[in-house]
Protein backbone atom coordinates (compact mmCIF):
# COMPACT_ATOMS: atom_id res chain seq x y z
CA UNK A 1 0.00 0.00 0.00
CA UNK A 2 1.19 3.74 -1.14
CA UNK A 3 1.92 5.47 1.95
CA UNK A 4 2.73 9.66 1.47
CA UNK A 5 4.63 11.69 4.18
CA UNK A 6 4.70 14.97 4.93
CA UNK A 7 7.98 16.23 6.83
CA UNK A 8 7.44 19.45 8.43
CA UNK A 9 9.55 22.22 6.84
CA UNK A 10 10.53 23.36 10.62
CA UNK A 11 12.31 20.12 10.76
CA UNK A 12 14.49 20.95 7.61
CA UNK A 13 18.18 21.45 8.42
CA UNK A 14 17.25 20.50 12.27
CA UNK A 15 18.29 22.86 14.58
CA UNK A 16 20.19 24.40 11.67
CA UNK A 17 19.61 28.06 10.25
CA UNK A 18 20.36 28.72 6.79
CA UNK A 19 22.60 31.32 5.78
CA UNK A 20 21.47 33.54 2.78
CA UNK A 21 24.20 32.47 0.07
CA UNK A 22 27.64 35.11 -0.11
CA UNK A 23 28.22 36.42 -3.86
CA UNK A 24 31.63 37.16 -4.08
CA UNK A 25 33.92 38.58 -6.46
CA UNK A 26 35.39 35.46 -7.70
CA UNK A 27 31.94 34.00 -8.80
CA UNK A 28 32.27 30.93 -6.51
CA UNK A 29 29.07 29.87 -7.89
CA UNK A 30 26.83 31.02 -9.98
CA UNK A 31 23.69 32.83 -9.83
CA UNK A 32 21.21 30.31 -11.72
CA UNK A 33 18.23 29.08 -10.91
CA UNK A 34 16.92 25.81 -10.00
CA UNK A 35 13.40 24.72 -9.16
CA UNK A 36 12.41 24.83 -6.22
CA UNK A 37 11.78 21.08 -5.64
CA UNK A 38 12.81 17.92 -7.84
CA UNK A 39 10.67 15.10 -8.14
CA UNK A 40 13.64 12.13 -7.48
CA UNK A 41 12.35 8.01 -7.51
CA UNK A 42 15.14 6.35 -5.78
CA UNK A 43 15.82 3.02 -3.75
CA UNK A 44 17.48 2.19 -0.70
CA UNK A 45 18.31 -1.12 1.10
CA UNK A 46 19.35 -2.25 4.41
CA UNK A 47 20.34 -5.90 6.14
CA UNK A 48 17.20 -7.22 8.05
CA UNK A 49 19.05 -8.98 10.42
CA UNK A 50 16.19 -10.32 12.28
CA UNK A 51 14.93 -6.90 13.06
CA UNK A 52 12.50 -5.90 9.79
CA UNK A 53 11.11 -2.91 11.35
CA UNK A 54 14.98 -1.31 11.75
CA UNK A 55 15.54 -2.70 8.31
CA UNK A 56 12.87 -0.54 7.08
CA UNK A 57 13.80 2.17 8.83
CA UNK A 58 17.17 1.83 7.88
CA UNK A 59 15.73 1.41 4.06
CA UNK A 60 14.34 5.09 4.03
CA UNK A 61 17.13 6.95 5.22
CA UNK A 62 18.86 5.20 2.76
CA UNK A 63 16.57 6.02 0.24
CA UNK A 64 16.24 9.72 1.51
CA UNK A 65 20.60 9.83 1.76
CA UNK A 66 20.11 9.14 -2.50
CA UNK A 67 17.39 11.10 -3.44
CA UNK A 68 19.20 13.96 -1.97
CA UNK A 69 22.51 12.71 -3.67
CA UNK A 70 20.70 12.99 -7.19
CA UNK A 71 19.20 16.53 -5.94
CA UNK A 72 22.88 17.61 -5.10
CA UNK A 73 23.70 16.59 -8.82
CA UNK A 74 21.05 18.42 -10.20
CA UNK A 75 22.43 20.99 -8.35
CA UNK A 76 25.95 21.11 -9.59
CA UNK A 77 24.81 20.65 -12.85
CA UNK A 78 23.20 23.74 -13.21
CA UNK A 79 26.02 26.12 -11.74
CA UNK A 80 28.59 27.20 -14.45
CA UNK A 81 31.85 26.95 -11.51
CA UNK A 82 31.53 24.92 -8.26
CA UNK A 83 34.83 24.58 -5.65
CA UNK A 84 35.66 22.16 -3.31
CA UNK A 85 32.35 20.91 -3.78
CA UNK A 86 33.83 17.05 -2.82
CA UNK A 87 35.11 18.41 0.61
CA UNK A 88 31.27 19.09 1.70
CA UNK A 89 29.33 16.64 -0.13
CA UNK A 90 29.01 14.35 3.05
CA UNK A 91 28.17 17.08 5.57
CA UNK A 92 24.88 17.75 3.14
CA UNK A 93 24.36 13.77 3.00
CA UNK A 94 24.02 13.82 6.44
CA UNK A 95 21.34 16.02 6.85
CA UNK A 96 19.32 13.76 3.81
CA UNK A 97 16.16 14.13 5.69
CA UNK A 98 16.07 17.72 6.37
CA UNK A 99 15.99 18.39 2.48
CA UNK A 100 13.06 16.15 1.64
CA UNK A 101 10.22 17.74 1.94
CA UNK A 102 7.52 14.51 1.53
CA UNK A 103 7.61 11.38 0.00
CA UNK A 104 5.62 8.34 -1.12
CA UNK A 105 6.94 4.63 -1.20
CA UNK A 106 6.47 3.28 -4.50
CA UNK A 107 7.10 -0.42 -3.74
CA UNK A 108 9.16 -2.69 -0.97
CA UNK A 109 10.13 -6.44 -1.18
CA UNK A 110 12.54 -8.59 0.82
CA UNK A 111 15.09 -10.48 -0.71
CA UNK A 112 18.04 -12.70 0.23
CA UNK A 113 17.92 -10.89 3.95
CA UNK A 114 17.60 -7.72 2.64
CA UNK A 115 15.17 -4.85 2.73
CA UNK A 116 14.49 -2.67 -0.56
CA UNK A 117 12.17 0.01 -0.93
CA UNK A 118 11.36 2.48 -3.76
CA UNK A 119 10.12 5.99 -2.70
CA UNK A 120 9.20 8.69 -5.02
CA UNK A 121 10.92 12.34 -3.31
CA UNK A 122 10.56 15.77 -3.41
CA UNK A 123 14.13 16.85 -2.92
CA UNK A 124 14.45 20.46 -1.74
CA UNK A 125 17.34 21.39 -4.11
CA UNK A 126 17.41 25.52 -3.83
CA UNK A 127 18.09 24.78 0.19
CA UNK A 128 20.67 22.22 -0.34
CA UNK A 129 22.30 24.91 -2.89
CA UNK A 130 21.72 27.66 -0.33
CA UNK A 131 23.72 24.90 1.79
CA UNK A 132 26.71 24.06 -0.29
CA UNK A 133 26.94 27.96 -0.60
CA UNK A 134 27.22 28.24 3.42
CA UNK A 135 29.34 25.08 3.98
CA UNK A 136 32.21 26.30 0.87
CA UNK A 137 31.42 29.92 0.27
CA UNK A 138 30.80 31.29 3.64
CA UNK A 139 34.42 32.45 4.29
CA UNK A 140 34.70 34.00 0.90
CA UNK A 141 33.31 37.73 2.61
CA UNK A 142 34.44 40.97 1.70
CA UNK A 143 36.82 40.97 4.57
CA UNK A 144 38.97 37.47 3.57
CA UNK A 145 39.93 34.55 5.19
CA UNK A 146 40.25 35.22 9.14
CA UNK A 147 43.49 34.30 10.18
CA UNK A 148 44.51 32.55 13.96
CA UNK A 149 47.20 32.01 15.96
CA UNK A 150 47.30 29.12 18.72
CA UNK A 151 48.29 29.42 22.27
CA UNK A 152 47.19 25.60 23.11
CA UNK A 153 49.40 22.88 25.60
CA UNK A 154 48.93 19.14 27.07
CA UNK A 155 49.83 18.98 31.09
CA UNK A 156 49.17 15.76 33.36
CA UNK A 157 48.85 15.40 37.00
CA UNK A 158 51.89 14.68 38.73
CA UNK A 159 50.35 11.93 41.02
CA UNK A 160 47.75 10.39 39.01
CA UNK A 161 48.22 6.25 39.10
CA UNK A 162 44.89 4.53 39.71
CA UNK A 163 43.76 1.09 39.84
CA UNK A 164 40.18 0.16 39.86
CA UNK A 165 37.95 -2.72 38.98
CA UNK A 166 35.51 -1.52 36.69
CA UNK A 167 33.12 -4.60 36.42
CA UNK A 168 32.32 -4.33 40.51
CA UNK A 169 31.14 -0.68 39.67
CA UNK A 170 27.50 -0.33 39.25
CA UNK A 171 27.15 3.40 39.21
CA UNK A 172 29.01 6.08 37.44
CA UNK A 173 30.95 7.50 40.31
CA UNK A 174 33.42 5.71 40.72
CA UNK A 175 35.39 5.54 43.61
CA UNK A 176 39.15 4.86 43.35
CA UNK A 177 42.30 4.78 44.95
CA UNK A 178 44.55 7.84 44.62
CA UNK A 179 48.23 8.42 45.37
CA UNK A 180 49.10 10.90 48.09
CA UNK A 181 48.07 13.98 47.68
CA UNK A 182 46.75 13.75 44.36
CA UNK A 183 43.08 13.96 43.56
CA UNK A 184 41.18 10.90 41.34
CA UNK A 185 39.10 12.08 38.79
CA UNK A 186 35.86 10.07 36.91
CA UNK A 187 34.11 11.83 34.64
CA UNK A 188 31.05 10.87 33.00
CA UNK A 189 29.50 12.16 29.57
CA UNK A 190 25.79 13.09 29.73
CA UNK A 191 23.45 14.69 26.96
CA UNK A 192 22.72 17.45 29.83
CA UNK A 193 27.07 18.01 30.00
CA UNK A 194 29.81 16.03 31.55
CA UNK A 195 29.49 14.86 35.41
CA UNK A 196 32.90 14.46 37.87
CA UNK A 197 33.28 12.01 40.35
CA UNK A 198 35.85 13.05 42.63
CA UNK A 199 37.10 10.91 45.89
CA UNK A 200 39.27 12.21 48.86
CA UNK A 201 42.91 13.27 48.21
CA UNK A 202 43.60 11.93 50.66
CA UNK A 203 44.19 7.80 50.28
CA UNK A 204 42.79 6.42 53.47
CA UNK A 205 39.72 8.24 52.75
CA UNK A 206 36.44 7.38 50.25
CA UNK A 207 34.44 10.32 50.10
CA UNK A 208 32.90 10.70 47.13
CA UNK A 209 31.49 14.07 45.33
CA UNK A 210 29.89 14.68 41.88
CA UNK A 211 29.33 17.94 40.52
CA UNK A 212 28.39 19.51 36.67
CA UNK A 213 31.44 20.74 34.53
CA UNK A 214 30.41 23.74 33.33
CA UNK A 215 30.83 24.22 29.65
CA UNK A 216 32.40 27.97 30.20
CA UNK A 217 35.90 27.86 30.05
CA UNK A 218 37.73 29.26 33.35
CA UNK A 219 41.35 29.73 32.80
CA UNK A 220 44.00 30.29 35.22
CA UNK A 221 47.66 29.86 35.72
CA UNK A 222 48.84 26.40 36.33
CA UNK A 223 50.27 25.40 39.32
CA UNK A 224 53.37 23.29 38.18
CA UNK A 225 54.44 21.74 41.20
CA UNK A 226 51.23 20.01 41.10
CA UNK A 227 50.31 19.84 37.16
CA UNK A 228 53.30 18.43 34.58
CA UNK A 229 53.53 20.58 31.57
CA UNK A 230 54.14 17.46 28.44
CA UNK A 231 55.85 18.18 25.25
CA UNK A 232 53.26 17.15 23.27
CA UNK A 233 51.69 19.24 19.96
CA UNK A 234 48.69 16.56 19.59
CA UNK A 235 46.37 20.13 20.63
CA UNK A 236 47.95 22.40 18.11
CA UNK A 237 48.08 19.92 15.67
CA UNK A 238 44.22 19.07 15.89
CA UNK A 239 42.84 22.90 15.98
CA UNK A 240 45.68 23.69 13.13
CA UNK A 241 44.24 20.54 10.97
CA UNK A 242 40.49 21.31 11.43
CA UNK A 243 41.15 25.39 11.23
CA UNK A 244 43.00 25.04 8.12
CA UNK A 245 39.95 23.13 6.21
CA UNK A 246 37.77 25.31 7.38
CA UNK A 247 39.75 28.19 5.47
CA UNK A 248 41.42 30.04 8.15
CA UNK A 249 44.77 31.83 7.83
CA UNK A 250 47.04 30.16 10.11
CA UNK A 251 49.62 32.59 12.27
CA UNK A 252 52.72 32.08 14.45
CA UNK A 253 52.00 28.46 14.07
CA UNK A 254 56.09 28.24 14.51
CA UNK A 255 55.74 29.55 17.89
CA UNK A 256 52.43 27.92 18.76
CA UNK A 257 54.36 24.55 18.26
CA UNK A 258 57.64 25.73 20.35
CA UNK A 259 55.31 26.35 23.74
CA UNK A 260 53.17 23.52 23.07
CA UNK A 261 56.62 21.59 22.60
CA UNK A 262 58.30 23.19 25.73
CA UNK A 263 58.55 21.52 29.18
CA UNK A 264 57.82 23.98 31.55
CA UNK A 265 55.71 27.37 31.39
CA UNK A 266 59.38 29.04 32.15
CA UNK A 267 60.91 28.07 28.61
CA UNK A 268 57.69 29.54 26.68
CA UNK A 269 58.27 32.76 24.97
CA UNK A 270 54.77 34.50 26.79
CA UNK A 271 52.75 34.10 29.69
CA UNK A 272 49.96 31.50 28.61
CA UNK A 273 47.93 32.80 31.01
CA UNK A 274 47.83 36.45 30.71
CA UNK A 275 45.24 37.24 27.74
CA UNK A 276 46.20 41.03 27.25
CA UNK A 277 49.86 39.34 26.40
CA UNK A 278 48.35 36.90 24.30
CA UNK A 279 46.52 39.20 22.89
CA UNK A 280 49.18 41.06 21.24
CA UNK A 281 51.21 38.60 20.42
CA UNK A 282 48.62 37.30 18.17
CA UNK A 283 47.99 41.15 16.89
CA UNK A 284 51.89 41.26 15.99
CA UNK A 285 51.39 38.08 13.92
CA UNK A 286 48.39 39.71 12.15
CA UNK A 287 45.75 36.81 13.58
CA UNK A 288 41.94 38.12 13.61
CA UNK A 289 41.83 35.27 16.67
CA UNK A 290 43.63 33.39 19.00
CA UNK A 291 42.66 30.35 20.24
CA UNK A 292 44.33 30.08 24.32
CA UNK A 293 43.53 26.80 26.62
CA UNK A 294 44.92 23.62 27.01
CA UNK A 295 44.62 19.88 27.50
CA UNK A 296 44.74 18.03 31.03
CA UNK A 297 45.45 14.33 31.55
CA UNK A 298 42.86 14.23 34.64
CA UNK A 299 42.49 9.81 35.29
CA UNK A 300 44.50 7.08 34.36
CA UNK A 301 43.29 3.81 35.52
CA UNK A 302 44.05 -0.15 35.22
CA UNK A 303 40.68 -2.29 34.87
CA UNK A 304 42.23 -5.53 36.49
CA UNK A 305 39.70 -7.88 35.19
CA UNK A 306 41.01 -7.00 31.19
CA UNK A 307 44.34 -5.46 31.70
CA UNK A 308 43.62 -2.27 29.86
CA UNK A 309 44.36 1.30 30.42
CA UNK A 310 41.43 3.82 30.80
CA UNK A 311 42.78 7.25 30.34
CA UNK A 312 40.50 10.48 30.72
CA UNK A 313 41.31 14.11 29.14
CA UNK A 314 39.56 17.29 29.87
CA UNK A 315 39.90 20.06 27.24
CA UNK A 316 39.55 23.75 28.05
CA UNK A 317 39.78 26.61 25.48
CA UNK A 318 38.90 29.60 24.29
CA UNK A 319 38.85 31.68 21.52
CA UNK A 320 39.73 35.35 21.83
CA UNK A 321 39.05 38.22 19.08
CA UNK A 322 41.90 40.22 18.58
CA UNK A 323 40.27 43.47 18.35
CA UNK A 324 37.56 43.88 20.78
CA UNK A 325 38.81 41.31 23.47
CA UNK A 326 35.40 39.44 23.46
CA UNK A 327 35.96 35.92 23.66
CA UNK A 328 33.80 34.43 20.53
CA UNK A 329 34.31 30.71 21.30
CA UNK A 330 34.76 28.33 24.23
CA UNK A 331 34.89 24.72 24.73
CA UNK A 332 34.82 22.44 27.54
CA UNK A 333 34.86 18.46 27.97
CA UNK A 334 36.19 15.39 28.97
CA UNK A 335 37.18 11.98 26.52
CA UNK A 336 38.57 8.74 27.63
CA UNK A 337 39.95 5.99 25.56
CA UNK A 338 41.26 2.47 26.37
CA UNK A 339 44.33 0.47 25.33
CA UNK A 340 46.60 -2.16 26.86
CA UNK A 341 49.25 0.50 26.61
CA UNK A 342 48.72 2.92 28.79
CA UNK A 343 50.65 5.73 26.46
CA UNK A 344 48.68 4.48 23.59
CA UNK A 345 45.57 5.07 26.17
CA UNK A 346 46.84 8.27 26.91
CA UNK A 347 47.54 9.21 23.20
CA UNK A 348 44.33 8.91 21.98
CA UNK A 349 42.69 9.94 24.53
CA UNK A 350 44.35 13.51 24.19
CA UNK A 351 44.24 13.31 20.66
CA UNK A 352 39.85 12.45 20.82
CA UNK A 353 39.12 15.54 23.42
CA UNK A 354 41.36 17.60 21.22
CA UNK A 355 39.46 17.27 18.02
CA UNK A 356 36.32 17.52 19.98
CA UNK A 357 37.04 21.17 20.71
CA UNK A 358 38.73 21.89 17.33
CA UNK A 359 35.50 20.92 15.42
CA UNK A 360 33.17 22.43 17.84
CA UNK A 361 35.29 25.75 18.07
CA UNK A 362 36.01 26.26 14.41
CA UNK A 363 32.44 26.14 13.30
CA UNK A 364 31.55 28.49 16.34
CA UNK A 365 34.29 30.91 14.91
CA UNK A 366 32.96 30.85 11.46
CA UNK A 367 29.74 31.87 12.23
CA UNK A 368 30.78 34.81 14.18
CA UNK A 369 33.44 35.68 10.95
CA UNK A 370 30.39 35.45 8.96
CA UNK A 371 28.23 37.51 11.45
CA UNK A 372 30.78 40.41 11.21
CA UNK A 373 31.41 40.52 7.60
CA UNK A 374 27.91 41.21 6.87
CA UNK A 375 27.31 43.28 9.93
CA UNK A 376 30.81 44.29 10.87
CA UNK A 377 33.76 44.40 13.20
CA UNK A 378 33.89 45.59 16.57
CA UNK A 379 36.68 48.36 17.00
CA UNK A 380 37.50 50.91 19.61
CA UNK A 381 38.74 54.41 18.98
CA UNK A 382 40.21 57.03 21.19
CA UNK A 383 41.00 60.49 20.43
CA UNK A 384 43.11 62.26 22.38
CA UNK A 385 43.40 66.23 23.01
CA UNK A 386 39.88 67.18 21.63
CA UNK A 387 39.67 70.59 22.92
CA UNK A 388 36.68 71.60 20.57
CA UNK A 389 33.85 70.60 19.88
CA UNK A 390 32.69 72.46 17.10
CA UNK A 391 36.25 72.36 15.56
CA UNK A 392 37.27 68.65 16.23
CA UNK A 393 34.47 66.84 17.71
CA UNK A 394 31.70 67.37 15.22
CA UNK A 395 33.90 66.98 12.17
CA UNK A 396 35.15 63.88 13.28
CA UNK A 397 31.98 62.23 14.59
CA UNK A 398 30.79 62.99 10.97
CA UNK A 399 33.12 60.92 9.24
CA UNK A 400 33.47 58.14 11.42
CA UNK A 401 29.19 57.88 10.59
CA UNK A 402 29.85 57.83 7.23
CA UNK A 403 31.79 55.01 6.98
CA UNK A 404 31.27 52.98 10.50
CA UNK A 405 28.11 52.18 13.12
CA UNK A 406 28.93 54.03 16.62
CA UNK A 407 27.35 51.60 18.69
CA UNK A 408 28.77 53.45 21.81
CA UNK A 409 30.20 57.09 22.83
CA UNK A 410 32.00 58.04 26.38
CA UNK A 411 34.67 60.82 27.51
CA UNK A 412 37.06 58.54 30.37
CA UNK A 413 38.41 61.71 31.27
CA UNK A 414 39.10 65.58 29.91
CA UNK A 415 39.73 66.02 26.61
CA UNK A 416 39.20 62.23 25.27
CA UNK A 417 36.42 60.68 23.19
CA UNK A 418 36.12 57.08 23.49
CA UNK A 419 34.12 55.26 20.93
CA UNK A 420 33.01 52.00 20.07
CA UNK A 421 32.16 51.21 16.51
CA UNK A 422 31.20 48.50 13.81
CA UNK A 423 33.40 48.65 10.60
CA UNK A 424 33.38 46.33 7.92
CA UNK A 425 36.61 45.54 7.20
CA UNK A 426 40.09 44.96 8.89
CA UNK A 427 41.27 47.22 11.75
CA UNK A 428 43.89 48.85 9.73
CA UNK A 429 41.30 49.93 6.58
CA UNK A 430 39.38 51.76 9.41
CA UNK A 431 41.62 53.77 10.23
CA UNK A 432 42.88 54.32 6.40
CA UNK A 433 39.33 55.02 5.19
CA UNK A 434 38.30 57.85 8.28
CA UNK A 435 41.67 59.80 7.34
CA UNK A 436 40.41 59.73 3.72
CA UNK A 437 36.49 60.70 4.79
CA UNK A 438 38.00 63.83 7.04
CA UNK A 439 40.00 64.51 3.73
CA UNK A 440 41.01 68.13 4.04
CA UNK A 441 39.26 69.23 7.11
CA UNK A 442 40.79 72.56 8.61
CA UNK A 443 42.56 71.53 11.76
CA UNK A 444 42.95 67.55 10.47
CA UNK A 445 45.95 68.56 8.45
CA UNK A 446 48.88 65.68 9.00
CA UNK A 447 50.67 68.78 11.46
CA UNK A 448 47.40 69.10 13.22
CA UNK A 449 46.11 65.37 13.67
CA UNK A 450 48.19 62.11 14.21
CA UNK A 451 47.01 58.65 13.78
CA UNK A 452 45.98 55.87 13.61
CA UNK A 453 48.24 54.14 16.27
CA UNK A 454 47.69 51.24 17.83
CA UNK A 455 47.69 50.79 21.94
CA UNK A 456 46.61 47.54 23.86
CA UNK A 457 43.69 47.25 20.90
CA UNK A 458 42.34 50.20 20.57
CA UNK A 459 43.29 52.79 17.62
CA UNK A 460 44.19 56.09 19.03
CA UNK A 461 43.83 59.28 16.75
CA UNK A 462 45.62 62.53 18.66
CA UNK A 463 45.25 66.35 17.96
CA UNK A 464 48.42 67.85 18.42
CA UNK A 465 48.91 70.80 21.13
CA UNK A 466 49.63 74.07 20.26
């Protein structure tokens, strides 16, 4: 019996928004029109394995993943230039569901253990185009590529040796043994967040706690005569792979690997922990933003019954913008992994809570790149030595309107004008494009008016005194 669906079009995408397609300059793709909807028939199969009504559901998406495949062609074929189309294909096939909109099963028969059905689709092509424009094209803005540096290490508890059975454990805190002085660690992953089990540091005691990690990132200095700093580049390595596909400019990624590399916090070439220094450092390398957190070995355990390693790996980071000092991105969790070698145990479990944050981060950054190349940077201005209003003041508010958003106006003290501002483009065509908008003011002559410079951030314009 024909059976038609209708899938609601507030379930298209998910949870996902789509983002209104970026034309850019180097015609990325092209501006023709598809209909709005293909009719697609398509099959898909799946192993019944005892279980037909899995098999059939199994069938559909199958069926749905194809139909959406052939949409995706359709697609292409109608766009006169496509790039790095290949590289995002499987993120759209993913979401095969979201992009049809009903369908109606043609036929399904059982054969040999396997499940086939036949579905005639409506395939929503002009999202999945408005898609493959957001996945490829998003970074392609008037502003560029953004471009990051990484401030990102690996340290382990000095004391952390553990041995637990895991089979006599029926609940998920689990209480173990810990060397002196040294606290255990369990943590559990939950769809609400991640859950810590912590007992007594000291040994002869079994107290147990549990408490929510919070998913904001805290970061502090690192007490090293309780924490190990490892050479180990697994982090930068991770955010500088996932970064990198995702089109970002990579900075100071020679220095990034020299403190993740370095053995103690006193060999590193800046204070990890101090953001106004990592700040600049990242501005000297020309980043847009810098990524600043790390990657703690938190449990290592024995399970005696199988003679495997467990090894759990918190990750906290976040991600700073250069200009405005608003942190855009941050990122924290907890991955284990197993081995019968405990440095192979260690090694991936690093390597798996690494990646976790790089993927999450990245796409987080990209959306607030995006956000500010169609509604702009945030930048702060100071003048300096405004001493009138008519003369200075006005003139200057004027053509800092024409070309940026003053989204905020103070005088800190006598004779100073503090602004805040959204500019589309890079800090250094701000300051570029106001000097060209004043033009030939009287009393903005090159004598009268320095600037820009640059201090802690902020891009300081000065009238000279007479």
């Amino acid at each position: 019996m024909k059976k038609l669906k209708k899938l609601a079009l507030s379930l298209l995408l998910g949870a996902m928004t789509v983002i209104s397609p970026v034309i850019t300059s180097n015609n990325v793709f092209s501006s023709i029109a598809v209909a709005q909807d293909q009719s697609i028939t398509v099959q898909g199969q799946a192993a019944i394995d005892g279980n037909k009504a899995a098999a059939q559901k199994k069938a559909l998406a199958d069926a749905f993943r194809n139909a959406v495949e052939k949409g995706l062609g359709v697609w292409v074929k109608s766009q006169t230039e496509v790039k790095d189309f290949e590289t995002k294909k499987d993120e759209i096939l993913t979401r095969s569901e979201g992009y049809v909109t009903e369908h109606e099963i043609l036929n399904e028969t059982e054969s040999d253990g396997i499940y086939t059905v036949t579905i005639k689709a409506q395939v929503a092509v002009d999202k999945i185009g408005a898609d493959l424009k957001k996945l490829v094209g998003r970074l392609k803005t008037q502003m560029g590529n953004p471009a990051i540096a990484f401030v990102l290490t690996t340290w382990e508890n000095k004391g952390i040796k553990t041995t637990v059975n895991l089979n006599q454990n029926t609940d998920h805190s689990l209480s173990t043994q810990a060397s002196e002085g040294v606290q255990a660690v369990n943590s559990i992953d939950t769809p609400e967040g991640s859950y810590v089990g912590a007992t007594s540091t000291n040994p002869n005691m079994a107290v147990k706690t549990s408490s929510k990690v919070s998913r904001e990132v805290s970061i502090q200095k690192i007490d090293e005569s309780v924490w190990k700093k490892c050479a180990d580049a697994t982090i930068v390595d991770s955010f500088k792979q996932e970064f990198l596909e995702k089109g970002f400019d990579l900075k100071a990624t020679d220095e990034a690997m020299e403190i993740a590399n370095s053995v103690s916090l006193a060999q590193t070439s800046i204070d990890i922990s101090d953001r106004a220094k990592v700040r600049v450092l990242a501005e000297k390398e020309g980043a847009n933003f810098i990524a600043r957190g790390e990657v703690q070995v938190i449990d290592s355990r024995m399970n005696e019954n199988t003679g495997s390693y467990v090894v759990t790996s918190k990750v906290g980071v976040e991600i700073i913008d250069v200009n405005s000092g608003d942190i855009v991105a941050s990122y924290s969790n907890t991955a284990s992994a197993s081995s019968s070698s405990q440095e192979n145990a260690r090694a991936q479990s690093i390597k798996k809570v690494a990646i976790l944050g790089a993927k999450t981060m990245a796409s987080q950054t990209i959306d607030k790149w995006q956000d500010r190349s169609n509604n702009g940077m945030k930048f702060t201005i100071e003048v300096r030595n405004v001493k009138s209003a008519r003369g200075q003041k006005m003139p200057f508010l004027k053509a800092l309107k024409a070309i940026a958003q003053i989204t905020s106006q103070t005088s800190p003290k006598e004779n100073t004008l503090l602004l805040d501002v959204m500019y589309k483009g890079q800090k250094s065509e701000l300051g570029e494009a106001l000097l060209e908008q004043i033009g030939k003011e009287k009393g903005f002559s090159e004598k009268e008016f320095e600037g820009p410079d640059d201090d802690a951030g902020k891009i300081i314009f000065k009238f000279t005194q007479k």
